[in-house]
N, C-alpha and C. Protein backbone atom coordinates (compact mmCIF):
# COMPACT_ATOMS: atom_id res chain seq x y z
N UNK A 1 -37.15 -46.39 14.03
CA UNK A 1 -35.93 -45.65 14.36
C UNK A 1 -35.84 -45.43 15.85
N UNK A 2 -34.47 -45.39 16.43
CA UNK A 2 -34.57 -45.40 17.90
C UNK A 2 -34.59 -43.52 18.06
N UNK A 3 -34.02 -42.89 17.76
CA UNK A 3 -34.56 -41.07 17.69
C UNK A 3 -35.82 -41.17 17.27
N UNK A 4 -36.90 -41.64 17.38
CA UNK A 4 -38.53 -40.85 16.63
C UNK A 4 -38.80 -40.21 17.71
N UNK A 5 -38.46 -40.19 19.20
CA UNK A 5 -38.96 -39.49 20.80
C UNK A 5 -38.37 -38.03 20.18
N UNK A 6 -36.90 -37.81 19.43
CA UNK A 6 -36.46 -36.52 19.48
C UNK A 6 -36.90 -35.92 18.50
N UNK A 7 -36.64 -34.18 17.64
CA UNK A 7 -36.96 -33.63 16.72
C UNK A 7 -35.74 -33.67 16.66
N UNK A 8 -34.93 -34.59 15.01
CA UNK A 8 -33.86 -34.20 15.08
C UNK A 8 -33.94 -33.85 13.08
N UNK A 9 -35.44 -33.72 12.43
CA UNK A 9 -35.51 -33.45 11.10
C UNK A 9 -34.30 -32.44 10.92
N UNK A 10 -34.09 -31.08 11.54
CA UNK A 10 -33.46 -29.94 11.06
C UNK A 10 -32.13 -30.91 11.14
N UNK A 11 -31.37 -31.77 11.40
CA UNK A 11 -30.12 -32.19 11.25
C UNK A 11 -29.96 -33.51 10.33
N UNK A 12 -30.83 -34.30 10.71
CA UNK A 12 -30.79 -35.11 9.71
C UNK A 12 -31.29 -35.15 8.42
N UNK A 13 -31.95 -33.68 8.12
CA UNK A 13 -32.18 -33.63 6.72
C UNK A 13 -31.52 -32.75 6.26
N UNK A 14 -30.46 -32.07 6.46
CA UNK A 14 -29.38 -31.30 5.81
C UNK A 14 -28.13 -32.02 5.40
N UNK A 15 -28.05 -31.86 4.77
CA UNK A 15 -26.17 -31.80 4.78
C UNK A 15 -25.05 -30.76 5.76
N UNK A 16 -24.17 -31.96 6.05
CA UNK A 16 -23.59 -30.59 7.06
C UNK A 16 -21.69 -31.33 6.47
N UNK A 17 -21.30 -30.18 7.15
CA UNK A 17 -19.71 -30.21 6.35
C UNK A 17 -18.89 -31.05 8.21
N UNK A 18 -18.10 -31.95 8.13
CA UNK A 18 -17.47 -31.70 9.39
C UNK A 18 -15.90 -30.87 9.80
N UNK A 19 -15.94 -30.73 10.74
CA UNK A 19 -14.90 -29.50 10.85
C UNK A 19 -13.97 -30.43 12.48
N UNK A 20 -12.95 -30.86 11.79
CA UNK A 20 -12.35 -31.70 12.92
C UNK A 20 -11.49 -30.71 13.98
N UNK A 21 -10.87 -31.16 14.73
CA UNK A 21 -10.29 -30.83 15.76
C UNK A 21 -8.56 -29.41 15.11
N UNK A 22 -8.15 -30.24 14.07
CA UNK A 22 -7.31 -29.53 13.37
C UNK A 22 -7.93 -28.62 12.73
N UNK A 23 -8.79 -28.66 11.74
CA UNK A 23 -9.09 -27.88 10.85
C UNK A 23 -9.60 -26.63 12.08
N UNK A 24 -10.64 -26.82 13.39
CA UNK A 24 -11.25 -26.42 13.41
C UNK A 24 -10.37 -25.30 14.60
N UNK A 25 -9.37 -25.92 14.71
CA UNK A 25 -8.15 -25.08 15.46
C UNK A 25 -7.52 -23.94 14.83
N UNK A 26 -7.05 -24.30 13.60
CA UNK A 26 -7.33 -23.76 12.84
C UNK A 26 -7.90 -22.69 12.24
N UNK A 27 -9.32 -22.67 12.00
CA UNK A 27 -9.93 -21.85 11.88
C UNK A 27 -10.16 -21.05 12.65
N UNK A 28 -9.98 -20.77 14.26
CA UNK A 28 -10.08 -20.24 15.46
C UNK A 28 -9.16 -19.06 15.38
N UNK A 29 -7.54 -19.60 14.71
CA UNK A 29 -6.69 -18.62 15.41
C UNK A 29 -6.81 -17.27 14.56
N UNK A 30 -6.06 -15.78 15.19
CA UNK A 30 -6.50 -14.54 14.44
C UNK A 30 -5.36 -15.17 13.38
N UNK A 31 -5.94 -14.39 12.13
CA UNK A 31 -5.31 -13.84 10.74
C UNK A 31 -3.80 -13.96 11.08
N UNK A 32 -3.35 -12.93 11.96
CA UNK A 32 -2.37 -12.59 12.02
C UNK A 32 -1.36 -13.11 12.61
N UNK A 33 -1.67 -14.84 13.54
CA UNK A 33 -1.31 -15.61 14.50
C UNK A 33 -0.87 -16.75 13.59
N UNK A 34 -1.14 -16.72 12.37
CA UNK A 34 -1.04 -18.05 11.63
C UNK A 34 0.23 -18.34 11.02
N UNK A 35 0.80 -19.46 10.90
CA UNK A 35 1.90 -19.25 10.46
C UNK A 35 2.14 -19.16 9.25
N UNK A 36 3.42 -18.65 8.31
CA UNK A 36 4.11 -18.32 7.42
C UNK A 36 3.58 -16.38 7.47
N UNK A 37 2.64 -15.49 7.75
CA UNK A 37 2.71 -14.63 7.83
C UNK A 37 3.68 -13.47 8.60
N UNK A 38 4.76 -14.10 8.83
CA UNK A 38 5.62 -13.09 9.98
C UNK A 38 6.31 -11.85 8.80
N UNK A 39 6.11 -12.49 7.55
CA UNK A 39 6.60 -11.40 6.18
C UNK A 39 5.76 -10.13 6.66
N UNK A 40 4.29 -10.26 6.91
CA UNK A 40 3.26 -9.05 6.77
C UNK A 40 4.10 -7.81 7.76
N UNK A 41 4.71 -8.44 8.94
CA UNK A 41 5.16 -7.38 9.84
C UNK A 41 6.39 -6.42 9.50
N UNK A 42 6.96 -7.13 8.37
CA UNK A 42 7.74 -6.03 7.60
C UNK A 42 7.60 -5.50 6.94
N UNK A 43 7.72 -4.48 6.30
CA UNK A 43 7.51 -3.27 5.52
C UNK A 43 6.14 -2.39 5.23
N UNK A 44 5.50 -2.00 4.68
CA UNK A 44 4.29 -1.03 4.39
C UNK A 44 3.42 -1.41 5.05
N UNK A 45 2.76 -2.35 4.92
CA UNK A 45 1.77 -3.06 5.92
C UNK A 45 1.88 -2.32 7.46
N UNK A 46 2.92 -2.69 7.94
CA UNK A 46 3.26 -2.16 9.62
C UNK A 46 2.71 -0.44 9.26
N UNK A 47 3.10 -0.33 8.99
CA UNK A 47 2.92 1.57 8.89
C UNK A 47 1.37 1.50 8.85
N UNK A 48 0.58 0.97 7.86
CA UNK A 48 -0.81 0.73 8.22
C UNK A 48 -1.60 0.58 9.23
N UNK A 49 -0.86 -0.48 10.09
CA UNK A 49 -1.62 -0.84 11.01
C UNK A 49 -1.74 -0.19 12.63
N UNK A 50 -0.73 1.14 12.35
CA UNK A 50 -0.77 1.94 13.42
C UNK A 50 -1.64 3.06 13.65
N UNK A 51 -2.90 3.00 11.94
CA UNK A 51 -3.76 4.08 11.76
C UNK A 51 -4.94 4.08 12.56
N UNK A 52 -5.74 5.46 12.23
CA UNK A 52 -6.70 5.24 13.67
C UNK A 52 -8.25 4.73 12.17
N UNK A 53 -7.61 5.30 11.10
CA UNK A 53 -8.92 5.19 9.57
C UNK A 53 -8.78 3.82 9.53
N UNK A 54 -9.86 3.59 8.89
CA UNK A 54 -10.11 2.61 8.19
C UNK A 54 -10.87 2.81 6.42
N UNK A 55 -10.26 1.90 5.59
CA UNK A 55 -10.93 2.24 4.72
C UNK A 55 -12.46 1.45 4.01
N UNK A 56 -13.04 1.83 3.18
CA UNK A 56 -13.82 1.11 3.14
C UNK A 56 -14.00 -0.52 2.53
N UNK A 57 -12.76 -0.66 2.00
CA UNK A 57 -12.78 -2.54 1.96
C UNK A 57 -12.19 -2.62 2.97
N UNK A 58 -11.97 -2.44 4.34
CA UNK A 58 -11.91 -3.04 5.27
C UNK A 58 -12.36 -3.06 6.21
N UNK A 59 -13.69 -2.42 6.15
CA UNK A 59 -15.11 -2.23 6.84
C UNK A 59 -15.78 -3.16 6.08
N UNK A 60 -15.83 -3.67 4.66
CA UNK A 60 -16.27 -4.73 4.29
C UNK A 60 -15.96 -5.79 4.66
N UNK A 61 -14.68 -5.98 4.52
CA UNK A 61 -13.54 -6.92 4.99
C UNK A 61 -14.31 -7.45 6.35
N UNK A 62 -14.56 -6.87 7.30
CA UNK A 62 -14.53 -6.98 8.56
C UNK A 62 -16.01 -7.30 8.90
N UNK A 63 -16.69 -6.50 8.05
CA UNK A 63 -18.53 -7.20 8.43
C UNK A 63 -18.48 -8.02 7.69
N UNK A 64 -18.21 -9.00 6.77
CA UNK A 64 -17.70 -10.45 5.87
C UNK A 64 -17.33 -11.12 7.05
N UNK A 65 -15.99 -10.87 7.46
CA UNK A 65 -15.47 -11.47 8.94
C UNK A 65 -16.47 -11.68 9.56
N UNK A 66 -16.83 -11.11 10.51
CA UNK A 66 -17.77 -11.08 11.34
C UNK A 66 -19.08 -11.78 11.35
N UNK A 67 -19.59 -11.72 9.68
CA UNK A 67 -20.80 -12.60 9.54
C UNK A 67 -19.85 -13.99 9.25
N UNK A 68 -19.11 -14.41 8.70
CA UNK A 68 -18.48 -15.79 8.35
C UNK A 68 -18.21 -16.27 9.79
N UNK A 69 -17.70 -15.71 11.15
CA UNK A 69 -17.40 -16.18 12.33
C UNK A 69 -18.67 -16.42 12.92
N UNK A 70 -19.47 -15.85 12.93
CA UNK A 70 -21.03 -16.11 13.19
C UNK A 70 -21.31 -17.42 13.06
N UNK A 71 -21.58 -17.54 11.62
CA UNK A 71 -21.95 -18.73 10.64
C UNK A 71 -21.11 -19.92 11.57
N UNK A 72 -19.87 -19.74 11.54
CA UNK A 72 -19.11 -20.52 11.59
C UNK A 72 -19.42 -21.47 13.49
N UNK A 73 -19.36 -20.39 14.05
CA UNK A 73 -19.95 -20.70 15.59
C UNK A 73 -21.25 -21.35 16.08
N UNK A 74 -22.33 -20.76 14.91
CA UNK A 74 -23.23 -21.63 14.56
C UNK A 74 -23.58 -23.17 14.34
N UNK A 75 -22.27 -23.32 13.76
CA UNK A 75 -22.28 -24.53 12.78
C UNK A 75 -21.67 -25.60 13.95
N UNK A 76 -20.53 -24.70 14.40
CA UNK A 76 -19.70 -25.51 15.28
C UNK A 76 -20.78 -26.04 16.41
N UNK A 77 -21.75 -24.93 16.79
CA UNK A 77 -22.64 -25.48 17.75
C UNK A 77 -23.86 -26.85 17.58
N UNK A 78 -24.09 -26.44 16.26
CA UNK A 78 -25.05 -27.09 15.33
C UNK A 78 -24.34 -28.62 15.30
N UNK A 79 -23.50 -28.84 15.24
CA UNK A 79 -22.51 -29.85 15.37
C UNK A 79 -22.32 -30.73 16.40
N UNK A 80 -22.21 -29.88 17.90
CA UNK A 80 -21.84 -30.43 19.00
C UNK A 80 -23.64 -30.77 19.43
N UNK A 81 -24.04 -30.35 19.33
CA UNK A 81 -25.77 -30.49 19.24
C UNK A 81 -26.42 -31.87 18.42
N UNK A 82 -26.06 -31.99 17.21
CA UNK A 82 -26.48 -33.22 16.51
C UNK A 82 -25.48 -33.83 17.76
N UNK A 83 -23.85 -34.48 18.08
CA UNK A 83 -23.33 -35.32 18.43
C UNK A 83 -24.44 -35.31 19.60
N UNK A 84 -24.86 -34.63 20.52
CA UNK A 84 -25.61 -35.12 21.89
C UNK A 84 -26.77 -35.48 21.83
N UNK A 85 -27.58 -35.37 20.42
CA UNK A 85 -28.48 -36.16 19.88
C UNK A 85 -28.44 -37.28 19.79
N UNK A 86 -27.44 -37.59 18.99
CA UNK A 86 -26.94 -39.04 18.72
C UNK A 86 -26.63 -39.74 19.91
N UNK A 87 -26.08 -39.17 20.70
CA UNK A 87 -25.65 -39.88 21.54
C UNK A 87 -26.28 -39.77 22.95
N UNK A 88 -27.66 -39.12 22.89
CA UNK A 88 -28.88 -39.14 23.96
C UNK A 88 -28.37 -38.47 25.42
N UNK A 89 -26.98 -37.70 25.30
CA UNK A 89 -26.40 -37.42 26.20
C UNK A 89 -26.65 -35.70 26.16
N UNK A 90 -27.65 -35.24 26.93
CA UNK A 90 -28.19 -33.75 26.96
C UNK A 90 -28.14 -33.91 28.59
């Protein structure tokens, strides 16, 4: 194999999902930036979102968030990392 100089076991023995340029645009923008949601800004919802509480599914809500964006930044890195493997360009 022309990689045996690198350690690249942790990537080439997983499975990994790819996350293209769309999807991964995508996945970037806030909740609330995405389109078909411009409904949320009318009615009950708005009155919500001017509170200073939070309740507790959305302290769940939000450490879920938070660990899934993690993961996700991870992966994205984990990603751009195998490509400069492959391509001996570090």
């Amino acid at each position: 194999r022309e990689d045996e100089d690198l350690y690249v076991e942790p990537y080439t023995g997983n499975q990994w999902i790819y996350v293209g340029e769309l999807e991964g645009s995508h996945l970037w923008k806030r909740p609330d930036s995405r389109d078909g949601d411009d409904e949320l800004s009318e009615g009950p919802l708005k009155d919500r979102r001017g509170s200073q509480g939070s309740t507790e599914s959305e302290r769940s809500f939000q450490k879920k968030y938070h660990v899934a964006t993690l993961r996700l930044v991870h992966r994205m890195s984990s990603g751009e990392m195998y490509k400069r493997i492959q391509s001996k360009s570090f």
